[in-house]
N, C-alpha and C. Protein backbone atom coordinates (compact mmCIF):
# COMPACT_ATOMS: atom_id res chain seq x y z
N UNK A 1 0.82 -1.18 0.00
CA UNK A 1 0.00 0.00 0.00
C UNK A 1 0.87 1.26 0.00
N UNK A 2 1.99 1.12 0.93
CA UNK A 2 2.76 2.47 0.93
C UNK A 2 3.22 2.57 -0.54
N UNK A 3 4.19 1.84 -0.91
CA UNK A 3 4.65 2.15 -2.35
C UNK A 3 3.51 2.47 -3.41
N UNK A 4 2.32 1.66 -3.14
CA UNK A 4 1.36 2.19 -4.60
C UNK A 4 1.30 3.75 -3.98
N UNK A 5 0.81 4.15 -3.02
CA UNK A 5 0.53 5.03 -2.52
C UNK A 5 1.46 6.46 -2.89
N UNK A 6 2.31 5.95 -2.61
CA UNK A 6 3.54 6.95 -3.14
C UNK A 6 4.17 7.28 -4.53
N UNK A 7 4.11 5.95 -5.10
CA UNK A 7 4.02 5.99 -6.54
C UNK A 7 3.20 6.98 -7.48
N UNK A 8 2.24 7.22 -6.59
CA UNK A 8 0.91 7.94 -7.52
C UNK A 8 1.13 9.18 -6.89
N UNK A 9 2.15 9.58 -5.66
CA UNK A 9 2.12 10.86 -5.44
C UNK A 9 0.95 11.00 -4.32
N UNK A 10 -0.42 10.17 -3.60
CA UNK A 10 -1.15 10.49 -3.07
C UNK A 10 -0.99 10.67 -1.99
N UNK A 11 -1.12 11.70 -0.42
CA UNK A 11 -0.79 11.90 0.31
C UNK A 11 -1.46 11.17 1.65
N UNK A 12 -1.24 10.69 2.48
CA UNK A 12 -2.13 9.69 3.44
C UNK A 12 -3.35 10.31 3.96
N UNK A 13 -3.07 12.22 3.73
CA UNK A 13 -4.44 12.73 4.36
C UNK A 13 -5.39 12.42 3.60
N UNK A 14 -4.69 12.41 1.56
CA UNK A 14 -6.25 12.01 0.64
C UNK A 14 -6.63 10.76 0.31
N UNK A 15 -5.74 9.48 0.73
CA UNK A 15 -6.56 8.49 1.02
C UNK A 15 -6.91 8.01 2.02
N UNK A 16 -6.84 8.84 3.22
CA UNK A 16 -8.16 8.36 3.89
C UNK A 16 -9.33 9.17 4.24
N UNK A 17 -9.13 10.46 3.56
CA UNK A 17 -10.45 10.86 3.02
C UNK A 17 -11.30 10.14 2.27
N UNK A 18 -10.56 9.67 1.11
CA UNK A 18 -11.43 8.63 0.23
C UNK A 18 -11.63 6.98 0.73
N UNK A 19 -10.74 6.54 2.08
CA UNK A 19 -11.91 5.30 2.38
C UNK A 19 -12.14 6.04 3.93
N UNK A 20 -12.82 7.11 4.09
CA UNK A 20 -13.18 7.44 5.43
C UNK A 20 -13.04 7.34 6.35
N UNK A 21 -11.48 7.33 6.86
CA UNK A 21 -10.79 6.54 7.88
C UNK A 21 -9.73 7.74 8.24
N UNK A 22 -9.04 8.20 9.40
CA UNK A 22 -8.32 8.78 9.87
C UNK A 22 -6.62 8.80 9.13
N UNK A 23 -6.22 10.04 9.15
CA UNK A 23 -4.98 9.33 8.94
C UNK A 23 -3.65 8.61 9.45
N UNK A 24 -4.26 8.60 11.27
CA UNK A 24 -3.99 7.89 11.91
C UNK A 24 -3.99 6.18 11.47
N UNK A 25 -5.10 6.03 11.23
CA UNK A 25 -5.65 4.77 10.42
C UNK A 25 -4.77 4.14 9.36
N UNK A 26 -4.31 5.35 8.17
CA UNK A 26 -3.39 4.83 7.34
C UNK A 26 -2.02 4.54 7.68
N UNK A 27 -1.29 5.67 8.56
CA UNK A 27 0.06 5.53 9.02
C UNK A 27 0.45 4.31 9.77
N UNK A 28 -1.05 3.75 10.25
CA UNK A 28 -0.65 2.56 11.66
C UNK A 28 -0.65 1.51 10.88
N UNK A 29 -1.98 1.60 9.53
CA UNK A 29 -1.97 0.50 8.71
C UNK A 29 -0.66 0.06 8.22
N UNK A 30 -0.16 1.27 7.24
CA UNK A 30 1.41 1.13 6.36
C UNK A 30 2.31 0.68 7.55
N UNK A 31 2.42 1.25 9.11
CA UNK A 31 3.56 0.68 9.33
C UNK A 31 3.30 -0.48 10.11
N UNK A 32 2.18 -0.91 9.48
CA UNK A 32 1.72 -2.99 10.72
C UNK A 32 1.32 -2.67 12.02
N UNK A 33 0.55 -1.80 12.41
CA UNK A 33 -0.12 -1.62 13.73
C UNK A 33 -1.32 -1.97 13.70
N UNK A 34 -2.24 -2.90 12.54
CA UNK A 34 -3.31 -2.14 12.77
C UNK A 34 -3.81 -2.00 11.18
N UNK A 35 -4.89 -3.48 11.39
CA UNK A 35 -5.21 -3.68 9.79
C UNK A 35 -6.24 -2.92 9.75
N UNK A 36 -6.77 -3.21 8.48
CA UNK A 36 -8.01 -2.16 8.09
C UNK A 36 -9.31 -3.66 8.11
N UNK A 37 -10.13 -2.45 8.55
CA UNK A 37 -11.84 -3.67 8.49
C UNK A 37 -12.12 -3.98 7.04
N UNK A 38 -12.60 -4.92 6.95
CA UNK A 38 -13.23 -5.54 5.88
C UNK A 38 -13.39 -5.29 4.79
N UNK A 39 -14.45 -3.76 5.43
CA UNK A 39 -15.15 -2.86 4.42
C UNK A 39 -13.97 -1.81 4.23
N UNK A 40 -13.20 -1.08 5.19
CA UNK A 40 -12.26 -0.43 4.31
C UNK A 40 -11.13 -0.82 3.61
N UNK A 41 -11.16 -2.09 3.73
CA UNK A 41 -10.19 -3.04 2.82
C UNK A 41 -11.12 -3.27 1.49
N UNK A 42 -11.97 -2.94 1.27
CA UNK A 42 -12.92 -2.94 0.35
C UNK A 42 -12.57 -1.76 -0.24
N UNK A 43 -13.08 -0.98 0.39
CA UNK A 43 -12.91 0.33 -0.30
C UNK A 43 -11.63 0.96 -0.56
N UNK A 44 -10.42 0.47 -0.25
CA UNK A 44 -8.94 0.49 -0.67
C UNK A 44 -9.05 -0.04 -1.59
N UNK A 45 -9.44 -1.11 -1.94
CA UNK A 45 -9.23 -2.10 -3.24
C UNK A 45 -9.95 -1.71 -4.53
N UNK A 46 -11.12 -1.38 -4.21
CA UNK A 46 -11.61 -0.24 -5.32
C UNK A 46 -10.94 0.89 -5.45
N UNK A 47 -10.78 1.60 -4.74
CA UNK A 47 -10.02 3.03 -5.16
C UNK A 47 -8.47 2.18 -5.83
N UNK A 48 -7.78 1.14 -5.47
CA UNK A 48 -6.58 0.95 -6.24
C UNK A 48 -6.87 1.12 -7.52
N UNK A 49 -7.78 -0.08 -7.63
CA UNK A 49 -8.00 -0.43 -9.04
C UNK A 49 -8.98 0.75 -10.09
N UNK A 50 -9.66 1.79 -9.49
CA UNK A 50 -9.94 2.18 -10.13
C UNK A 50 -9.06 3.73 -10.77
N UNK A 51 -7.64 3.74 -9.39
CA UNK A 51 -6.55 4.35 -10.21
C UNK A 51 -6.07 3.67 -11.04
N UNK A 52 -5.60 2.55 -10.83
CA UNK A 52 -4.30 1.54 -11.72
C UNK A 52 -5.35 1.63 -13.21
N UNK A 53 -6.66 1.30 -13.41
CA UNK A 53 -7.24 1.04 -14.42
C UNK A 53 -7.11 2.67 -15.48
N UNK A 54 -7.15 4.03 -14.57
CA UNK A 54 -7.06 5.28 -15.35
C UNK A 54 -5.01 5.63 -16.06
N UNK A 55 -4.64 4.39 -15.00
CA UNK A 55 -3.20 5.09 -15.51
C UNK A 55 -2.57 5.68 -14.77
């Protein structure tokens, strides 16, 4: 997640605006504190793919 994440330039405050989660949430995720629920593992996986699919 960190490397796609960074790759694209996106900053941890704007993806977890876009799966509605703190950015506490992302920093603990990327560094193994502290997985994501279900549903925002859902909604990570859509937002990947629906960057990777634009390019």
């Amino acid at each position: 997640m960190i490397q796609w994440r960074k790759d694209r330039n996106i900053p941890q405050i704007q993806l977890a605006e876009m799966l509605y989660v703190s950015t506490a949430t992302i920093s603990n995720t990327e560094r193994g504190k502290r997985k994501l629920r279900p549903e925002e593992k859902q909604r990570l996986l859509s937002y990947m793919d629906s960057l990777t699919f634009r390019g």
